[in-house]
Protein backbone atom coordinates (compact mmCIF):
# COMPACT_ATOMS: atom_id res chain seq x y z
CA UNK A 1 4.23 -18.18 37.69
CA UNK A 2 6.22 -18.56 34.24
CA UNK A 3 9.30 -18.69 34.00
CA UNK A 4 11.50 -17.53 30.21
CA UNK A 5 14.39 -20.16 29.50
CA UNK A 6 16.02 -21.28 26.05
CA UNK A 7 15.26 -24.58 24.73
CA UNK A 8 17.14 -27.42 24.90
CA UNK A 9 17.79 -30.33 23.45
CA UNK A 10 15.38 -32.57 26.08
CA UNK A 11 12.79 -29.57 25.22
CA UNK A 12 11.76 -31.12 21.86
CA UNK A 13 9.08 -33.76 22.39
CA UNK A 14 7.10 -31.24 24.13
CA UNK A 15 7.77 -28.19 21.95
CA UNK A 16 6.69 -30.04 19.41
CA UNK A 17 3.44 -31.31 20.95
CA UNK A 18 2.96 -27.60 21.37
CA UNK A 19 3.65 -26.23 17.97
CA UNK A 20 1.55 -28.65 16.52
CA UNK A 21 -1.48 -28.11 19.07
CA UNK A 22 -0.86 -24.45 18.32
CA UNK A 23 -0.98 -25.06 14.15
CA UNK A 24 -2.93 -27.68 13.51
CA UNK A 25 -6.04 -30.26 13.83
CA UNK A 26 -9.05 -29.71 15.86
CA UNK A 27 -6.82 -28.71 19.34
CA UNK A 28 -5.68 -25.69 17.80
CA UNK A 29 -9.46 -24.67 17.24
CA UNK A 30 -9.36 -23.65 20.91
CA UNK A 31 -7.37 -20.84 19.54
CA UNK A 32 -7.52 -18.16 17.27
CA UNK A 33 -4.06 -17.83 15.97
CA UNK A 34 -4.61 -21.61 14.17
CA UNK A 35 -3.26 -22.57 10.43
CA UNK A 36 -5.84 -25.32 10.68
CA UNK A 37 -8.89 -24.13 8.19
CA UNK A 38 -5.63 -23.52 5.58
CA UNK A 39 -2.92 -25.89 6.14
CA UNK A 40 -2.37 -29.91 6.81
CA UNK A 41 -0.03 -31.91 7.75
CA UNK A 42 2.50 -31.07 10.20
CA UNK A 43 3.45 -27.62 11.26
CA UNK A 44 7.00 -28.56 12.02
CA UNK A 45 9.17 -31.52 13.19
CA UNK A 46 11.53 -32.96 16.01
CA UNK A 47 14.70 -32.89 13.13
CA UNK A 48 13.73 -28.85 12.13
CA UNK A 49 13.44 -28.25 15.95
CA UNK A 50 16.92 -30.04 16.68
CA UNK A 51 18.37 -28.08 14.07
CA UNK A 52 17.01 -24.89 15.23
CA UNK A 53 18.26 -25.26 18.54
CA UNK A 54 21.44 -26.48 17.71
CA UNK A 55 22.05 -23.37 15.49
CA UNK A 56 24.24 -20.59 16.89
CA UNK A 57 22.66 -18.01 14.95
CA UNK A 58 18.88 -18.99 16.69
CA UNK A 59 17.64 -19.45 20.31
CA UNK A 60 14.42 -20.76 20.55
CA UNK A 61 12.59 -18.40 24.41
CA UNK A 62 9.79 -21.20 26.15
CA UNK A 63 7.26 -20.13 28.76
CA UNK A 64 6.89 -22.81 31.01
CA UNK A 65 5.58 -23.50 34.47
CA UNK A 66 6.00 -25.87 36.74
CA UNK A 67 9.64 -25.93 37.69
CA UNK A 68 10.01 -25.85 33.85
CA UNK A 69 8.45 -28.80 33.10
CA UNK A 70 5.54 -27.76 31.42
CA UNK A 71 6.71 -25.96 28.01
CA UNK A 72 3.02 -22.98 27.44
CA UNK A 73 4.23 -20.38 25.04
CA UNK A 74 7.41 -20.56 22.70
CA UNK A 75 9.21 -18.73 19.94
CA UNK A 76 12.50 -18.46 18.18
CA UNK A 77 14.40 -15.73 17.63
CA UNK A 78 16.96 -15.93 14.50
CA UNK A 79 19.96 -13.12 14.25
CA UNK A 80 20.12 -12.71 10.62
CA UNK A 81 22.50 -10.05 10.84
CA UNK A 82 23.67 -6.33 10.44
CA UNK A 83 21.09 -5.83 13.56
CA UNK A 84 18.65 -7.69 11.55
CA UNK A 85 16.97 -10.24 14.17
CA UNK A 86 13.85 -12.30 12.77
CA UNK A 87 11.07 -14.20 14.79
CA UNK A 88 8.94 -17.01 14.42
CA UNK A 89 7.45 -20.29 15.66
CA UNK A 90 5.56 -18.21 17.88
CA UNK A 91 2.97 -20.86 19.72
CA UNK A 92 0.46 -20.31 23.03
CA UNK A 93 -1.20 -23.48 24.32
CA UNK A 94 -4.19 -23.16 22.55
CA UNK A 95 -6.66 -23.09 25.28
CA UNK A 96 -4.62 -20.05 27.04
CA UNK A 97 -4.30 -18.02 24.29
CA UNK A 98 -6.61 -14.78 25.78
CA UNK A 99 -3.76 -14.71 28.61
CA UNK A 100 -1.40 -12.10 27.15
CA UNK A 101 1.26 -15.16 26.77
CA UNK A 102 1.81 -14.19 22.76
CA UNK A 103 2.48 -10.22 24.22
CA UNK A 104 4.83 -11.75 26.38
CA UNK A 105 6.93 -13.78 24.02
CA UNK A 106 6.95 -10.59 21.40
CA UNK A 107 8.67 -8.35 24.05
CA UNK A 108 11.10 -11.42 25.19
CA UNK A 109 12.16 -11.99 22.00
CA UNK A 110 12.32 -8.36 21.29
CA UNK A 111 14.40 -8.01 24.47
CA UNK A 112 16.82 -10.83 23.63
CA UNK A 113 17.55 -9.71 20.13
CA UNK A 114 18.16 -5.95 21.93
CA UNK A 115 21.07 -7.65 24.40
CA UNK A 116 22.25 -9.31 21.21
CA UNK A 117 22.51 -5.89 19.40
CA UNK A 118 19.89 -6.09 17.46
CA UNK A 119 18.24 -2.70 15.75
CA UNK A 120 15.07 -4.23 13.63
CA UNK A 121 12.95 -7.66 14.20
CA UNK A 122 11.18 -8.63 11.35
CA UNK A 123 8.39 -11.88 10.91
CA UNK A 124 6.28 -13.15 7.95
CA UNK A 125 2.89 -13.57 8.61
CA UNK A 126 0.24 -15.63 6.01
CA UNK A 127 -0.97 -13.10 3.49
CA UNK A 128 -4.56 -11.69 3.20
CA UNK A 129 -6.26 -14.89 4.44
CA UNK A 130 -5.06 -13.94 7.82
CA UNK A 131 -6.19 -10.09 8.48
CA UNK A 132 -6.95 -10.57 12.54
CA UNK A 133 -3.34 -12.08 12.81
CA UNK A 134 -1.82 -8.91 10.21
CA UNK A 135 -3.60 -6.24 13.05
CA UNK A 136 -2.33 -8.26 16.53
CA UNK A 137 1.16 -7.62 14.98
CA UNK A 138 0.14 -3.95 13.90
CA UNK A 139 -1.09 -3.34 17.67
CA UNK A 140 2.68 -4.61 18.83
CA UNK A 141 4.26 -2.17 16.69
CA UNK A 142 5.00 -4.50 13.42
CA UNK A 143 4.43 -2.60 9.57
CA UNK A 144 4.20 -4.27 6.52
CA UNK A 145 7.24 -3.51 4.30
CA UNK A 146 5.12 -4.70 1.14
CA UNK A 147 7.76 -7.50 0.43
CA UNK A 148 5.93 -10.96 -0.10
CA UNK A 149 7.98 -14.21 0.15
CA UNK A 150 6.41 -17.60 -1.30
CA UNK A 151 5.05 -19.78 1.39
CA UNK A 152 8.26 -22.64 2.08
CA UNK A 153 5.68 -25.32 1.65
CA UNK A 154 2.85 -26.87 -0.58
CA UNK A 155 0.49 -27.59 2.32
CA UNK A 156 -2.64 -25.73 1.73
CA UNK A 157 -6.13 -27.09 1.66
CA UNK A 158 -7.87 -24.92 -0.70
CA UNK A 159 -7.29 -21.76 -2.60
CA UNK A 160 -4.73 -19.83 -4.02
CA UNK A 161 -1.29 -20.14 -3.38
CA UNK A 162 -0.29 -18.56 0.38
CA UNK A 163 2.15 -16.35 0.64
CA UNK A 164 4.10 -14.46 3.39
CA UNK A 165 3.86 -10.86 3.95
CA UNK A 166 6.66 -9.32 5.93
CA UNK A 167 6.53 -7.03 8.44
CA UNK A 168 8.93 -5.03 10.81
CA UNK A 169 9.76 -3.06 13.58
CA UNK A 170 12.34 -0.71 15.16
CA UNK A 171 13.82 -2.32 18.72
């Protein structure tokens, strides 16, 4: 049984472990939702996590099981105002991915930006390279709004630049 909870502070050596399993190297193969054929080095790290939870403005939702020791599925939800609520960081253990845990974690976050008064949620998703990931968004309700963002960081392994695409939906 899973249990929804906000990270905390003791949460970050295994929500890292689980971001980066989700994102990166050969363990996130397991997966489809993986960065790894476009991206190296690390996904994230225990300072951006601390920060993230530390932030009023963000909660970052876990899945875990066992008495909530055992961190499975995670994402953060960021208020950016005006209704505007933003999600991301959105990880599955890599090997459970075909469980409906990413569904899940969509509507939770969805839910808690709705208690926080939120109207809209809004993510950024890796452009073109990345059509499968563009469509499991478009099945949960998610449009593109044709804005693209520059990609935060000069990680890839080959190609063009990446870029963001955003995408949103009504709550």
């Amino acid at each position: 049984m899973l249990d929804l909870r906000l990270a905390t502070a003791t949460d970050i050596p295994a929500l890292h472990r689980l971001i980066e399993r989700a994102y990166r190297g050969e363990s996130a193969r397991a997966g489809w939702t993986h960065e790894a054929d476009l991206l190296r080095g690390p996904r994230t790290n225990a300072a951006e996590l601390a920060a993230l939870i530390a932030d009023p403005t963000q909660d970052f939702l876990l899945a875990t099981e066992g008495a909530g020791t055992i961190i499975v599925a995670c994402i953060a939800v960021s208020d950016r105002g005006g209704g505007r609520f933003y999600f991301g960081q959105l990880a599955v253990e890599p090997a459970r991915q075909a469980e409906g845990l990413g569904r899940r974690m969509i509507a939770a976050a969805e839910d808690h930006a709705r208690a926080r008064g939120g109207q809209t949620m809004e993510l950024t998703v890796i452009d073109d390279r990345r059509p499968e990931l563009v469509a499991y968004y478009e099945r949960r309700g998610y449009a593109a709004t044709g804005d693209r963002r520059p990609f935060p960081y000069e990680l890839p392994i080959s190609g063009p630049p990446l870029a963001l695409f955003v995408m949103t939906r009504s709550l």
